[in-house]
Protein backbone atom coordinates (compact mmCIF):
# COMPACT_ATOMS: atom_id res chain seq x y z
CA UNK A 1 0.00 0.00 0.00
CA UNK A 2 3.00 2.32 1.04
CA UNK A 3 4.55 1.62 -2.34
CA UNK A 4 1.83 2.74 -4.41
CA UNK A 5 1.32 5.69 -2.26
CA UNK A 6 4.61 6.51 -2.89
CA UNK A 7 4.45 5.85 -6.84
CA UNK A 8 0.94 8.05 -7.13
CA UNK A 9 3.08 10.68 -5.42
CA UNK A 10 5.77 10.51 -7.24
CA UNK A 11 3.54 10.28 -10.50
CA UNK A 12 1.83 13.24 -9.14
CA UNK A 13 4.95 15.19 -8.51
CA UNK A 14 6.34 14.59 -12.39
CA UNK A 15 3.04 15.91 -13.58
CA UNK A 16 3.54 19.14 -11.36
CA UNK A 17 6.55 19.39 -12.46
CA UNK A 18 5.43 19.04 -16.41
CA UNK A 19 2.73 21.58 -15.52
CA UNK A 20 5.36 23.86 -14.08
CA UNK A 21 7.95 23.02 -16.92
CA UNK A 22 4.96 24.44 -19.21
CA UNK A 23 3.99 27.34 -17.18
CA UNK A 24 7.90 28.55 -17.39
CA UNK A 25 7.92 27.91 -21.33
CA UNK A 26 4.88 29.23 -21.67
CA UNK A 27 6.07 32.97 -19.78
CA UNK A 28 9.65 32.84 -21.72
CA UNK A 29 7.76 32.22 -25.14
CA UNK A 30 5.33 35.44 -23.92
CA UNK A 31 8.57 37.38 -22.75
CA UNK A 32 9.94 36.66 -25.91
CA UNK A 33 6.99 37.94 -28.27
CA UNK A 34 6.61 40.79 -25.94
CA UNK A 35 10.38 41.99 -26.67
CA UNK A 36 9.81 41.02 -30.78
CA UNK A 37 6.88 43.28 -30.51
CA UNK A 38 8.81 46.03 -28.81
CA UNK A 39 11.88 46.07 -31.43
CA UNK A 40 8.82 46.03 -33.88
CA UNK A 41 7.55 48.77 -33.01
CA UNK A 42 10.79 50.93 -32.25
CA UNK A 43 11.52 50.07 -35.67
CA UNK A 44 8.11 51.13 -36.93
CA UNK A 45 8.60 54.41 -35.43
CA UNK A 46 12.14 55.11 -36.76
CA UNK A 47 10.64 54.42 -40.14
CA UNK A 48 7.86 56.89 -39.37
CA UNK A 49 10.17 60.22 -38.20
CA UNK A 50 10.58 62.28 -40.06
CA UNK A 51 14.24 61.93 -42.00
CA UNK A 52 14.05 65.34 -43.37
CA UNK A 53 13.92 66.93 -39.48
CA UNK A 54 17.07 68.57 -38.61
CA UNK A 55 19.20 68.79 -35.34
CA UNK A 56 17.93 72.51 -33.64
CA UNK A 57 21.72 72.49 -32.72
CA UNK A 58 22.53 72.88 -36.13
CA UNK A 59 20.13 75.29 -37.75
CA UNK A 60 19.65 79.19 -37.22
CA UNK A 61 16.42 80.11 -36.10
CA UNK A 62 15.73 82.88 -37.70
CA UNK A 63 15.68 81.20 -40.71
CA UNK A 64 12.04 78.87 -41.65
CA UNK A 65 10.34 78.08 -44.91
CA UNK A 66 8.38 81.24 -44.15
CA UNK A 67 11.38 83.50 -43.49
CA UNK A 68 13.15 82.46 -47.06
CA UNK A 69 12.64 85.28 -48.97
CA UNK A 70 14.11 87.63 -46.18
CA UNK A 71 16.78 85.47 -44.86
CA UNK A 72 19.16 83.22 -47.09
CA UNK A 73 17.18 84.62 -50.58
CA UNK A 74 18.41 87.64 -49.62
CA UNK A 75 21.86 89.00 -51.35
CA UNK A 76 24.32 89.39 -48.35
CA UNK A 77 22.30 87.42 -45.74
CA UNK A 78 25.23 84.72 -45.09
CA UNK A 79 28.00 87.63 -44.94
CA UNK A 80 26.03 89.42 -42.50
CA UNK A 81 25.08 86.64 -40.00
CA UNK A 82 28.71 84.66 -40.34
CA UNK A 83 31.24 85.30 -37.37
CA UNK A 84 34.15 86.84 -38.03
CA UNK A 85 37.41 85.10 -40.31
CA UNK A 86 39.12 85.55 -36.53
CA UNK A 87 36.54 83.50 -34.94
CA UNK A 88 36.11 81.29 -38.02
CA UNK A 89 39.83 80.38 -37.85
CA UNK A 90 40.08 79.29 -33.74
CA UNK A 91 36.65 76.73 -34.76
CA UNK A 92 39.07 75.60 -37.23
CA UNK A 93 42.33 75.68 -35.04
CA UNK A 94 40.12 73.73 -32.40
CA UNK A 95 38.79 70.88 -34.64
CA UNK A 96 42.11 70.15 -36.61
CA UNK A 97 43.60 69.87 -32.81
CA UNK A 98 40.81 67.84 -31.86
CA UNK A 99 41.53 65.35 -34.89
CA UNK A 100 45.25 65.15 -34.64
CA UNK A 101 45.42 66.94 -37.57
CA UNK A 102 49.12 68.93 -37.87
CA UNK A 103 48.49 72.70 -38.20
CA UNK A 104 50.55 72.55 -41.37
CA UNK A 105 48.05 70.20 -43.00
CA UNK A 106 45.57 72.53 -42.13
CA UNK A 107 45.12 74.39 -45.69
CA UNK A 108 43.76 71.07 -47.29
CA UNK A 109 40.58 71.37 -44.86
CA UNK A 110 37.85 73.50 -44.77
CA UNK A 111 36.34 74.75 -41.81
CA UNK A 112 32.44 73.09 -43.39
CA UNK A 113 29.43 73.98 -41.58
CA UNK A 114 27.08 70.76 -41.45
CA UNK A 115 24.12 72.56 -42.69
CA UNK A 116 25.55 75.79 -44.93
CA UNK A 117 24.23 79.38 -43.94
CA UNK A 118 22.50 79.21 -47.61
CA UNK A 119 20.35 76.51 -45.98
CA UNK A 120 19.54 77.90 -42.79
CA UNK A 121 22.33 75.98 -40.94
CA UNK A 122 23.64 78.19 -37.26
CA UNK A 123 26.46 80.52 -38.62
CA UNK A 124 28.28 79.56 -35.26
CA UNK A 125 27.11 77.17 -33.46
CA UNK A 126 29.98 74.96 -32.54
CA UNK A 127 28.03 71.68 -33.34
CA UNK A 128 27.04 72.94 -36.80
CA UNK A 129 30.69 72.80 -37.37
CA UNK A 130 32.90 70.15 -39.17
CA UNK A 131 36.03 69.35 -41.03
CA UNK A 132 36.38 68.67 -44.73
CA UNK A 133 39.01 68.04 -47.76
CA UNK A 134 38.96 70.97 -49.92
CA UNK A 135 38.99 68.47 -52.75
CA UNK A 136 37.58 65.49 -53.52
CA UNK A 137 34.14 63.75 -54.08
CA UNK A 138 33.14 64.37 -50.34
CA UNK A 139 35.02 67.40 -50.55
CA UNK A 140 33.98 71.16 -49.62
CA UNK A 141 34.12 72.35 -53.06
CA UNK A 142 31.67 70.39 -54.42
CA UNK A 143 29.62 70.51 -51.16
CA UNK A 144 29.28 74.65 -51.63
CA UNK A 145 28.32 74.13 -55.57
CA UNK A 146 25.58 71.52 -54.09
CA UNK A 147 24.56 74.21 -51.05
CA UNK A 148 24.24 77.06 -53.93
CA UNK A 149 21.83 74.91 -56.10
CA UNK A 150 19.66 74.05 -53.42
CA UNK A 151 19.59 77.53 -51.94
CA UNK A 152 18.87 78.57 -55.77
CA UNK A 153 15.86 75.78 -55.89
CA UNK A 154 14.47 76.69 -52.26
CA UNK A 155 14.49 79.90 -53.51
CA UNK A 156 12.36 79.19 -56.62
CA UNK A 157 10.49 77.60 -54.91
CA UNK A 158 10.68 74.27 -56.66
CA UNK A 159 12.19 72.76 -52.97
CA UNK A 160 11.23 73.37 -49.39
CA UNK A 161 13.71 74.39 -47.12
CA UNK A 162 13.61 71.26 -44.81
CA UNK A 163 14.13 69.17 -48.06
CA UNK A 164 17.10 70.81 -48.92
CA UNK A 165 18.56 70.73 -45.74
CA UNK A 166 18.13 67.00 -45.51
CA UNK A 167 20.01 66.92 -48.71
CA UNK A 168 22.78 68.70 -47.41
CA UNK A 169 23.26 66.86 -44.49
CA UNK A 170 22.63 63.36 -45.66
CA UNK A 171 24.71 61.55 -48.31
CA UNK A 172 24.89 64.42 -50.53
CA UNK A 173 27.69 63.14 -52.96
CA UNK A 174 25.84 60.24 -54.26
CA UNK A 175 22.36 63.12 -54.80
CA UNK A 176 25.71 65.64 -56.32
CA UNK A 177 24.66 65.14 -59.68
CA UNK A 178 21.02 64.95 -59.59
CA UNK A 179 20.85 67.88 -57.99
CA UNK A 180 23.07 69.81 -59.79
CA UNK A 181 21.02 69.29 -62.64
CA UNK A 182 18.12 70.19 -61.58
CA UNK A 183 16.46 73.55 -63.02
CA UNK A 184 16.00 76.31 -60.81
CA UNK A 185 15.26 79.97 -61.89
CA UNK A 186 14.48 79.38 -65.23
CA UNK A 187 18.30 77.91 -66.15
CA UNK A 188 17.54 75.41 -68.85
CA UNK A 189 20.77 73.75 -68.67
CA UNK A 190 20.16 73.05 -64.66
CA UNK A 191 24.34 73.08 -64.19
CA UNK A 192 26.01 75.90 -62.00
CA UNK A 193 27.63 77.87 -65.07
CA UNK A 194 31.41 76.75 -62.92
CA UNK A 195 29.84 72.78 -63.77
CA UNK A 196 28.32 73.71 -67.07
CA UNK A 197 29.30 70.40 -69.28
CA UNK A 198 31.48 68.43 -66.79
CA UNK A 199 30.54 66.00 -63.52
CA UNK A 200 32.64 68.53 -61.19
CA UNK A 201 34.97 66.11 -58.60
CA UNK A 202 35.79 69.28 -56.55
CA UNK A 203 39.63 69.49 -57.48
């Protein structure tokens, strides 16, 4: 009688344990959707921001898709809100010595503003600034010939100014020559006259 006492318990016992062996499986499989559904989502919402919004660190706020036509469409407005060559030069001084970059090197960089005054990028704020080869694909030469033809579209009105600005600050080499070409202002030929009949490499 004690033996099979002792077997229905110990039957008994395997099926708790089964039943807890379950109940465990059953909360890691529910853990585990609840954490799929969670990247899920944070990936849904990445998708669903905006790409074209800017960094407030990096813009000027004086400047908004309202303000165009008196701001950065207006002859002189960079000039007038850019610091001086003084103060320009120690941002400079400061990144190449942040970079390890010898002083003597220094004329093959350009003191490149993230998103250009044209655009509505911060004249000086320091986070708006960056280094970049003078020359070169990537290179600040062909980034200012890019800035001017957006400004030039924003201008016409054929791009807003948050568009452009995403333009500028995203992989803008590989958009150079689509955007280059693009007619602004009534210019047929949709090339900077400086990039009329050649794919400029900024050298």
């Amino acid at each position: 009688m004690k033996a099979r006492t002792t077997g229905a318990c110990s039957i008994e016992r395997r099926a708790a344990e089964r039943c807890e062996h379950r109940r465990d499986r059953r909360a890691r499989i529910a853990r585990a959707l609840r954490v799929a559904l969670l990247v899920l989502a944070a990936g849904s919402a990445v998708q669903r921001a905006p790409a074209r919004e800017q960094d407030g660190e990096l813009l000027d706020t004086r400047v908004t898709q309202q303000s165009v036509a008196d701001t950065i469409c207006r002859p002189g407005y960079a000039d007038a809100v850019s610091p001086s060559l003084d103060e320009t030069m120690a941002h400079k001084d400061q990144l190449l010595a942040a970079r390890g970059i010898d002083p003597d090197d220094g004329s093959s960089y350009a003191l490149d503003r993230r998103v250009p005054v044209v655009l509505g990028g911060s004249p000086d704020a320091p986070e708006n600034f960056d280094l970049l080869p003078w020359a070169g694909h990537n290179g600040e030469r062909r980034k200012e010939l890019l800035a001017t033809r957006l400004k030039r579209c924003v201008c016409a009105g054929r791009m807003s100014l948050a568009d452009a600005q995403a333009a500028i600050v995203g992989n803008w080499s590989t958009q150079y020559a689509r955007i280059a070409r693009m007619s602004c202002n009534g210019d047929s030929a949709g090339l900077d006259n400086d990039a009329a009949g050649r794919d400029d490499d900024g050298s």
